[in-house]
C-alpha atoms as a PDB file:
ATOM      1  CA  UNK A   1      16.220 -38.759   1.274  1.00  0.00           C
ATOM      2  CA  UNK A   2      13.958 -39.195  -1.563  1.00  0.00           C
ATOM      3  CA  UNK A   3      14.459 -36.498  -4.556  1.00  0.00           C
ATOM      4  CA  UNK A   4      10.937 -35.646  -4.243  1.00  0.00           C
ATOM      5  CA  UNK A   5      11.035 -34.933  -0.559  1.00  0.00           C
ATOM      6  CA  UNK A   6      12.985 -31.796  -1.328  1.00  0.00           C
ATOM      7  CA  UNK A   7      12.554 -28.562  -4.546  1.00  0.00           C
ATOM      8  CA  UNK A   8      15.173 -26.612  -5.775  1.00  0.00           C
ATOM      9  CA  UNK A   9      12.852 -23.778  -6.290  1.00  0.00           C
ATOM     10  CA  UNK A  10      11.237 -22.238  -2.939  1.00  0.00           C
ATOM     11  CA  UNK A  11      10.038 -19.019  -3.705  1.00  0.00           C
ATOM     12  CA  UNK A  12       6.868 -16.524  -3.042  1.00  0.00           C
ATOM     13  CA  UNK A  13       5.385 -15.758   0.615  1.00  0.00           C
ATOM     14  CA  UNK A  14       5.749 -19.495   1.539  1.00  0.00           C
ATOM     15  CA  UNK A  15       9.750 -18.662   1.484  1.00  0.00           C
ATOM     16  CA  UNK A  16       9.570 -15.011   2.534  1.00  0.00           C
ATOM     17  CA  UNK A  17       7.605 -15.779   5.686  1.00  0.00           C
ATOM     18  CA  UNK A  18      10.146 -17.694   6.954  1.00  0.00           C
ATOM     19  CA  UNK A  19      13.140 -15.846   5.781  1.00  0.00           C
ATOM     20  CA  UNK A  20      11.527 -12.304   7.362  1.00  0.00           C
ATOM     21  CA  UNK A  21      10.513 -14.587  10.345  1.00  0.00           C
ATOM     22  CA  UNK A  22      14.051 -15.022  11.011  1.00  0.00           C
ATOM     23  CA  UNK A  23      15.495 -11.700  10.697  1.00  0.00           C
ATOM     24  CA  UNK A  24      12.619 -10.336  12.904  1.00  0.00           C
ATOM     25  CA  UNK A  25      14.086 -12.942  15.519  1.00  0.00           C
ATOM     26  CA  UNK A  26      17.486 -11.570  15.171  1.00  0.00           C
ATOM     27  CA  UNK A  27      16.538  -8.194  15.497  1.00  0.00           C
ATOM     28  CA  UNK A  28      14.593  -9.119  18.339  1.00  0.00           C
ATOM     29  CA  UNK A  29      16.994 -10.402  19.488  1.00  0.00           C
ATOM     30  CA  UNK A  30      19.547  -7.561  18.937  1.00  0.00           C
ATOM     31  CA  UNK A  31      16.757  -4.986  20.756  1.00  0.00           C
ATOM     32  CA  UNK A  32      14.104  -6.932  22.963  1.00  0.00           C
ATOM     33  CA  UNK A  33      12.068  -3.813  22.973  1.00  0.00           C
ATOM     34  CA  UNK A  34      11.185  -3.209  19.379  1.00  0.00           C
ATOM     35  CA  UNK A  35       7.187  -3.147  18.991  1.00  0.00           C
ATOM     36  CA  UNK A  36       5.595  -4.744  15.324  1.00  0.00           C
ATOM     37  CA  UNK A  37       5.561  -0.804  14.411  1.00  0.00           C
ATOM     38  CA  UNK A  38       9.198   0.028  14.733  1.00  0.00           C
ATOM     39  CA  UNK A  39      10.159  -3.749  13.160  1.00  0.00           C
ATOM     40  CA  UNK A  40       8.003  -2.867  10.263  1.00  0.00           C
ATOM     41  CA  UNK A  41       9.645   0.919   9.604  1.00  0.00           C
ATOM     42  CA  UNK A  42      12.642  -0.765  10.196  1.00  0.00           C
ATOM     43  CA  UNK A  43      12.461  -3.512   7.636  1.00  0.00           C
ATOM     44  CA  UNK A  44      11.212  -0.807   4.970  1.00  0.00           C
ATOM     45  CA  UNK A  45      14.069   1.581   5.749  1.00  0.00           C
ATOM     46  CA  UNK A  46      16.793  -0.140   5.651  1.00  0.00           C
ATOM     47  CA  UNK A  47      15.348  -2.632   2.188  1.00  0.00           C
ATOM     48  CA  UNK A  48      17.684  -3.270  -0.856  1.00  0.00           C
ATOM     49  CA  UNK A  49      16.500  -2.677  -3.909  1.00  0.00           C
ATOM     50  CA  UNK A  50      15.789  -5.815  -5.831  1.00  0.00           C
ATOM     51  CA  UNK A  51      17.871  -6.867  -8.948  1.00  0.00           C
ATOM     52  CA  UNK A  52      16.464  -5.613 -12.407  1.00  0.00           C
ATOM     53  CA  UNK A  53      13.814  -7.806 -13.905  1.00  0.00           C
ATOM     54  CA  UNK A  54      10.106  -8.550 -14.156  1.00  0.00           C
ATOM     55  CA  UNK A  55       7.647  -9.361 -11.685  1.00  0.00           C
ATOM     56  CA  UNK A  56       4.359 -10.823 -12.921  1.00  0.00           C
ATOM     57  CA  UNK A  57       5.383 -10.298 -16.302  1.00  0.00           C
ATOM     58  CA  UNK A  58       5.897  -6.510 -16.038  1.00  0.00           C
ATOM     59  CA  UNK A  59       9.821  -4.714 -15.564  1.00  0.00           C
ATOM     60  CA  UNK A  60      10.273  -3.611 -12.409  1.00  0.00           C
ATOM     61  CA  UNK A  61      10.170   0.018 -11.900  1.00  0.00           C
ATOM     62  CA  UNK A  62      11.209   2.416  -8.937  1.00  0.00           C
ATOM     63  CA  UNK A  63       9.072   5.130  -7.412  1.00  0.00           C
ATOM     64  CA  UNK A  64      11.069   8.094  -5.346  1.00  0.00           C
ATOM     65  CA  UNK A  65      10.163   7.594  -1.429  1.00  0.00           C
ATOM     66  CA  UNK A  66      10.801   9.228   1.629  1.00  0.00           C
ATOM     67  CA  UNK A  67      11.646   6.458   3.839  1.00  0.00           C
ATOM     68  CA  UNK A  68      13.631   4.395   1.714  1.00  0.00           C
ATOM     69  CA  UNK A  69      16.734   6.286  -0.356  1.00  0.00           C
ATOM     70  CA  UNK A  70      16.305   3.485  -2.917  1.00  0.00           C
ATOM     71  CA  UNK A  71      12.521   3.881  -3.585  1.00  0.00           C
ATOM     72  CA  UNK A  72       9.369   1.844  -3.726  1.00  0.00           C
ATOM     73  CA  UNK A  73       8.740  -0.761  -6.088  1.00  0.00           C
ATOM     74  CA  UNK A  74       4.803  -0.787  -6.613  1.00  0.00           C
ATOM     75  CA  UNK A  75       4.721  -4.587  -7.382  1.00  0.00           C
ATOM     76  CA  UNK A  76       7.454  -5.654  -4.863  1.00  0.00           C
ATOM     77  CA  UNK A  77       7.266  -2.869  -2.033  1.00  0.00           C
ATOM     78  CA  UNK A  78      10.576  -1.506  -0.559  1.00  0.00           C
ATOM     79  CA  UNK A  79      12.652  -3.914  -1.649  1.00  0.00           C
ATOM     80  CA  UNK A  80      14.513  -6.877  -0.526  1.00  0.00           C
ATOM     81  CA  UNK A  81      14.852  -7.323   3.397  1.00  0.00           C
ATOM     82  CA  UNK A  82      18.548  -6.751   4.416  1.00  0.00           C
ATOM     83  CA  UNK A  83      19.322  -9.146   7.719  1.00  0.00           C
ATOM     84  CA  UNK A  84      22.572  -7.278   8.458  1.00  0.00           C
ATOM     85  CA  UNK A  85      21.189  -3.658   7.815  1.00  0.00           C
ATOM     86  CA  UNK A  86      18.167  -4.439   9.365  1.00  0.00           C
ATOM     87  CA  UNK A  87      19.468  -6.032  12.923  1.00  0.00           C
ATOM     88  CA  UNK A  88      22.425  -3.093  12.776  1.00  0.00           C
ATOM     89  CA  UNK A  89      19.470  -0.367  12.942  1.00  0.00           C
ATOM     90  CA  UNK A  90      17.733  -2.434  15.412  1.00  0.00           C
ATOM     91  CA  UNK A  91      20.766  -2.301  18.112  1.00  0.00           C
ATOM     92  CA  UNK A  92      19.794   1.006  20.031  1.00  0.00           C
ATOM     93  CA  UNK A  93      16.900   2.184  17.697  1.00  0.00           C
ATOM     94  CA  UNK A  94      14.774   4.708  20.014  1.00  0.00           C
ATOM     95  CA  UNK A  95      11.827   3.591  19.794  1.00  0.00           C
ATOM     96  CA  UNK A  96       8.698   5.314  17.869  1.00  0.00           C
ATOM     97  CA  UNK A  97       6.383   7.762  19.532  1.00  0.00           C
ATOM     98  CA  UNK A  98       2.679   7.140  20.582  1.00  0.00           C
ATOM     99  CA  UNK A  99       0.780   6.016  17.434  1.00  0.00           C
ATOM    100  CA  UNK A 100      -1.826   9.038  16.319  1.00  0.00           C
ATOM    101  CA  UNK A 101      -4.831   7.737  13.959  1.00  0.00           C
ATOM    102  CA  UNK A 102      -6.229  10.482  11.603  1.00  0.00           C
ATOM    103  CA  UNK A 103      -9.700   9.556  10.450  1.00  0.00           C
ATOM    104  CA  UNK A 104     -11.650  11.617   7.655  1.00  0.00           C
ATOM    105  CA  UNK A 105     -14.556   9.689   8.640  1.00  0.00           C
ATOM    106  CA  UNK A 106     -16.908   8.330   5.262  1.00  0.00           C
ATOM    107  CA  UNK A 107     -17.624  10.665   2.848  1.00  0.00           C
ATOM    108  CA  UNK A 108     -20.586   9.734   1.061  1.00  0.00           C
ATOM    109  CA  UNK A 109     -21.092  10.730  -2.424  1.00  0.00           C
ATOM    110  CA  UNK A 110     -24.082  11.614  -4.079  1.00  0.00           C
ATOM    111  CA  UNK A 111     -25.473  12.055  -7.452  1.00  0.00           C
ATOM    112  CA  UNK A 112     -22.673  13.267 -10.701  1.00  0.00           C
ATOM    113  CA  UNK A 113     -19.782  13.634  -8.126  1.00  0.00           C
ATOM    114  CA  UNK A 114     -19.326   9.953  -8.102  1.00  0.00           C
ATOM    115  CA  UNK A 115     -20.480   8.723 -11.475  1.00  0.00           C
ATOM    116  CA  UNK A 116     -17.378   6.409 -13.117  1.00  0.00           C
ATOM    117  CA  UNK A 117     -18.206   6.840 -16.832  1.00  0.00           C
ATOM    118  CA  UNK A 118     -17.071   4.184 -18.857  1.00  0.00           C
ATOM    119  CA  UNK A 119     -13.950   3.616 -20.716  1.00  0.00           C
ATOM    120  CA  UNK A 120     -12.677   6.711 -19.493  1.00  0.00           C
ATOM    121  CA  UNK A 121      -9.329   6.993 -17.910  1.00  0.00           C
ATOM    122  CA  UNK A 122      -9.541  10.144 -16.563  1.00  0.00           C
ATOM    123  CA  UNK A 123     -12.681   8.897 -14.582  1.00  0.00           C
ATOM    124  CA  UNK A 124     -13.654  10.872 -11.542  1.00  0.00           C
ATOM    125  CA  UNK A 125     -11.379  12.838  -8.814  1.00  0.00           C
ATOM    126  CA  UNK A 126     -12.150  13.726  -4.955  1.00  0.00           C
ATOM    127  CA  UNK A 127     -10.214  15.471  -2.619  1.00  0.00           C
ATOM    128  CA  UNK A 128      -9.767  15.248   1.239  1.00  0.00           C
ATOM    129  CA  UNK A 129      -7.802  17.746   3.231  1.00  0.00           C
ATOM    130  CA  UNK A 130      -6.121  16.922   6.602  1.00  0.00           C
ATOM    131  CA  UNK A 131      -5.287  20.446   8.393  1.00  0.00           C
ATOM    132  CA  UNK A 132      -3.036  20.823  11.443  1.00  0.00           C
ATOM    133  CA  UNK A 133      -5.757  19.191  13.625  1.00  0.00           C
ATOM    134  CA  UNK A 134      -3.895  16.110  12.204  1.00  0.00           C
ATOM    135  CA  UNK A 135      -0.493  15.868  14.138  1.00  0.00           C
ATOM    136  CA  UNK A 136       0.830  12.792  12.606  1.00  0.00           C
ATOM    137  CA  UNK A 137       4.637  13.950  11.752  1.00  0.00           C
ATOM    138  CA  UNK A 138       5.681  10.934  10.115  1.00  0.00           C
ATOM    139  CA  UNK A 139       2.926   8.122   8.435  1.00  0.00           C
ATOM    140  CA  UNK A 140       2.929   4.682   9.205  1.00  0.00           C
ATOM    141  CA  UNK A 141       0.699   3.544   7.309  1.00  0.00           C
ATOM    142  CA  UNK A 142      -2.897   4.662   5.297  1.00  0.00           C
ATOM    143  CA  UNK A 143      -6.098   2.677   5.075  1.00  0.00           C
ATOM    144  CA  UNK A 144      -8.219   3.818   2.295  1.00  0.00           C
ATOM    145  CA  UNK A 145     -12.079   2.036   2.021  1.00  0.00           C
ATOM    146  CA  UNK A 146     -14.222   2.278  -0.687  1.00  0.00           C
ATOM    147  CA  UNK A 147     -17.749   1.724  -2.242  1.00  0.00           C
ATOM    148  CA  UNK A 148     -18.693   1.200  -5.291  1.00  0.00           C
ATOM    149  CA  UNK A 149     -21.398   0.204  -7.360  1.00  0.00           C
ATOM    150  CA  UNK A 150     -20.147  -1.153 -10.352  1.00  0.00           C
ATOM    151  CA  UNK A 151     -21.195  -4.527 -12.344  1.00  0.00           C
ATOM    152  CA  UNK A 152     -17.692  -5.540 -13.709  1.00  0.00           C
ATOM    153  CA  UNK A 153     -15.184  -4.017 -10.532  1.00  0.00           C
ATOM    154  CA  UNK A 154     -12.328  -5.636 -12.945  1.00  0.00           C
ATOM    155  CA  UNK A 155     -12.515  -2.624 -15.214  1.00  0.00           C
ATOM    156  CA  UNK A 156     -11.403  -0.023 -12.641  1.00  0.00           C
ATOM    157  CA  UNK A 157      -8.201   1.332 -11.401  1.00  0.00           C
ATOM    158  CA  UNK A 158      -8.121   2.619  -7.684  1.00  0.00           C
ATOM    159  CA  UNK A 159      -5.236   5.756  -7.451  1.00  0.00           C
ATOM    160  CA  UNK A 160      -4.466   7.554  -4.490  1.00  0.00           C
ATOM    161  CA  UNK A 161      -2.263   9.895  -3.946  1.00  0.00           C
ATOM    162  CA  UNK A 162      -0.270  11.933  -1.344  1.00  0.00           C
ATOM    163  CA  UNK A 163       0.134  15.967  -0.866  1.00  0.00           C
ATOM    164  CA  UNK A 164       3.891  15.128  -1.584  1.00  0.00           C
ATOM    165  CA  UNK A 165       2.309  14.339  -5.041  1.00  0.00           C
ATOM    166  CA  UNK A 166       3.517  10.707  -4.711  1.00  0.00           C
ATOM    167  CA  UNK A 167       1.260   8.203  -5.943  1.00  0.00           C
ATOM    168  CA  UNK A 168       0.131   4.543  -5.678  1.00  0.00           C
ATOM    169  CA  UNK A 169      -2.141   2.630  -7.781  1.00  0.00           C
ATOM    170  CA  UNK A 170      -3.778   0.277  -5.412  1.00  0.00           C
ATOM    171  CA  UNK A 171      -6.228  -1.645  -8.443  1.00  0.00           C
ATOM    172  CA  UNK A 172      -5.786  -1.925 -12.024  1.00  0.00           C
ATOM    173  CA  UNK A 173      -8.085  -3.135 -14.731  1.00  0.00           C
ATOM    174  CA  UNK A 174      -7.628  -6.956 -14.633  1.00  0.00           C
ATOM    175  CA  UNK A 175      -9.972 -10.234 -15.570  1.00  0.00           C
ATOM    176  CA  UNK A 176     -11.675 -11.511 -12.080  1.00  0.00           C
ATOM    177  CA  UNK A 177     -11.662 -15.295 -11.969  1.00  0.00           C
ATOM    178  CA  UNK A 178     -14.339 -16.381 -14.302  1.00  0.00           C
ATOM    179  CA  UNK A 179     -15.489 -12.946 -14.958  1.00  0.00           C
ATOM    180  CA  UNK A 180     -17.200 -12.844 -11.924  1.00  0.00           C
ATOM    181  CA  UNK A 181     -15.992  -9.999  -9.377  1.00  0.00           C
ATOM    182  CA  UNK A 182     -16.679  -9.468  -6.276  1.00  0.00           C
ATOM    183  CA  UNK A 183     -19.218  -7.024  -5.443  1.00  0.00           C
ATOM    184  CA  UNK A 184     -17.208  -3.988  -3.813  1.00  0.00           C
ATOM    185  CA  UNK A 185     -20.766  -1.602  -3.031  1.00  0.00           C
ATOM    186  CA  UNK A 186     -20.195  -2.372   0.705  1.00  0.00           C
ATOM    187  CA  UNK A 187     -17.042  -1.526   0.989  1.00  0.00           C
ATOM    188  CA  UNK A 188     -13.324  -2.972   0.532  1.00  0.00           C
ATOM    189  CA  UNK A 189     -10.422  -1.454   2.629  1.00  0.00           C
ATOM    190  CA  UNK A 190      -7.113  -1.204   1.080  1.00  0.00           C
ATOM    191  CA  UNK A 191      -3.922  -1.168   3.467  1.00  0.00           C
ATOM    192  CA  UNK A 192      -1.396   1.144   2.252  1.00  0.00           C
ATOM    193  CA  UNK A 193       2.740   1.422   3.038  1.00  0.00           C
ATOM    194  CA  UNK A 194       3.483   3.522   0.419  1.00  0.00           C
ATOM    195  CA  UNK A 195       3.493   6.857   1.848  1.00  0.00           C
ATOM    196  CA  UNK A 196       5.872   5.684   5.000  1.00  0.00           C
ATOM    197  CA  UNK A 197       7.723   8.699   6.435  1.00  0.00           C
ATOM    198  CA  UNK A 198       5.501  11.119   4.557  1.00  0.00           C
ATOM    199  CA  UNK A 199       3.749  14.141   6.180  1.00  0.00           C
ATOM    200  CA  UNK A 200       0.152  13.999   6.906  1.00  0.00           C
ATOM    201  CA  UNK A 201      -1.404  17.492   6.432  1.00  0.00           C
ATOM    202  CA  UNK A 202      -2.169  18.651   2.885  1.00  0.00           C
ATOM    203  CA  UNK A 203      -4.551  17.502   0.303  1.00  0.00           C
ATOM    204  CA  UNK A 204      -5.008  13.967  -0.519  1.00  0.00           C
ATOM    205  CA  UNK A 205      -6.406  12.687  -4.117  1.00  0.00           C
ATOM    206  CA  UNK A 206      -8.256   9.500  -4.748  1.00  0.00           C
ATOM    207  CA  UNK A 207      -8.726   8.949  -8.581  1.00  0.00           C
ATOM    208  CA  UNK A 208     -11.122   6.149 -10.037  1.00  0.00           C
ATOM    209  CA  UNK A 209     -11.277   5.312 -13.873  1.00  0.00           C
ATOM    210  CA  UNK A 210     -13.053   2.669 -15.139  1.00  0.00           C
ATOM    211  CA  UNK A 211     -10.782   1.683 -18.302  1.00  0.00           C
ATOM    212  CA  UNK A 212     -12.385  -0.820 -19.995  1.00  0.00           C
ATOM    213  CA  UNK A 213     -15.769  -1.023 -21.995  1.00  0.00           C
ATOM    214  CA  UNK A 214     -19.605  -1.543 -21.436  1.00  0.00           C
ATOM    215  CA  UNK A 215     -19.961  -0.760 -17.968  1.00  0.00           C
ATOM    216  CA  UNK A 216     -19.619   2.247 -15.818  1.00  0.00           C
ATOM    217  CA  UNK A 217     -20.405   2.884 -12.450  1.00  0.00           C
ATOM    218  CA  UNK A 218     -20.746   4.758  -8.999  1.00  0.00           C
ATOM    219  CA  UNK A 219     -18.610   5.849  -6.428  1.00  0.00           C
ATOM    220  CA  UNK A 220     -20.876   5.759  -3.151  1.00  0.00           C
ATOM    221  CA  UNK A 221     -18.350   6.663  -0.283  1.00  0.00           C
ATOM    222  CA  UNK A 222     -14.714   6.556   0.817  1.00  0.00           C
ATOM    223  CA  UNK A 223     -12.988   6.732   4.055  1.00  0.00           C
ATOM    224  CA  UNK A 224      -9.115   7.663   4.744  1.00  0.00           C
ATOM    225  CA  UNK A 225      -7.357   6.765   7.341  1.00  0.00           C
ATOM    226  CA  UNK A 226      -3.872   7.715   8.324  1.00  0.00           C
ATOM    227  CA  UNK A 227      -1.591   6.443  10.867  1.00  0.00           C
ATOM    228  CA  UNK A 228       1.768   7.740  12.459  1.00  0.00           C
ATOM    229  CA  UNK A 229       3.669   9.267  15.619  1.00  0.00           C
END
């Protein structure tokens, strides 16, 4: 074989895929009945936490969760998929219950309420309660969408957090590729993990700040979605 028919270096989601590809066979393998939902609460749970360093130039950093004893790593996720931890939980895992889907439906937002000054970084705050009428016990997963008019989207950073008070930062202030950035006034949808094994009812905080100078903008509407058993 040729030297350059092979790399020493195999790294990012063209290795993970088919490292996690694997595993998921093994568990599958291990339990035949496992759906995509409990494989994916199952990888998360049972993640080790990755070895001190930086990720896209930044030091990697823990955040507490409830699903994971070792925490969530905002740039990396749970962790580091454990093959043996993961197919040992697999081997008589019950399975989860029905999936429930909690929908606030959009909120639009009118006038002051959603006006993003500019190079502010407290920027503007809403709130969205889910009562008892939601009866998601544990979440799976959240979908937050947003619209917003804004000339320069780069500037802003999108936070939302939890009634636990746990947090994630799903956008921060970044260059878009040739200063050009997507228009976002239609609406983008972010898919969230984060909150895994966190309760559903409470209050739930979405924070947007545009940090940056010479443009500001509008917050039109946002939807949250919340998914569980």
């Amino acid at each position: 074989m040729a030297i350059e028919d092979y790399t020493q270096l195999f790294d990012g989601t063209s290795a993970a895929a088919p490292m996690v590809s694997g595993i998921i066979a093994l568990m599958l393998e291990a339990n035949s009945s496992l759906s995509r939902r409990d494989i994916r609460w199952l990888l998360a749970s049972t993640a080790r936490p990755s070895q001190r360093g930086r990720c896209s130039g930044r030091e990697l950093s823990s955040l507490p969760s409830v699903l994971n004893q070792n925490g969530y790593q905002p740039r990396i996720g749970f962790g580091i998929v454990d093959a043996k931890a993961a197919v040992n939980a697999a081997k008589g895992f019950k399975k989860l219950g029905n999936e429930i889907k909690c929908d606030s439906g959009i909120m639009v937002v009118e006038g002051s309420v959603g006006s993003i000054p500019d190079a502010n970084a407290a920027g503007i705050r809403l709130e969205y309660t889910f009562d008892n009428d939601c009866l998601i016990s544990r979440i799976e997963a959240v979908e937050l969408e947003i619209a917003v008019d804004h000339n320069y989207s780069g500037d802003l950073r999108v936070r939302l957090s939890a009634p636990s008070q746990n947090f994630v930062d799903l956008s921060e202030p970044h260059r878009c590729v040739e200063d050009k950035c997507n228009s976002i006034s239609e609406g983008f949808r972010f898919g969230i993990v984060r909150f895994m094994g966190e309760k559903s009812n409470g209050s739930w905080t979405l924070q947007i700040a545009d940090e940056l100078f010479e443009d500001s903008g509008q917050l039109l509407w946002w939807r949250l979605k919340l998914l569980g058993h």
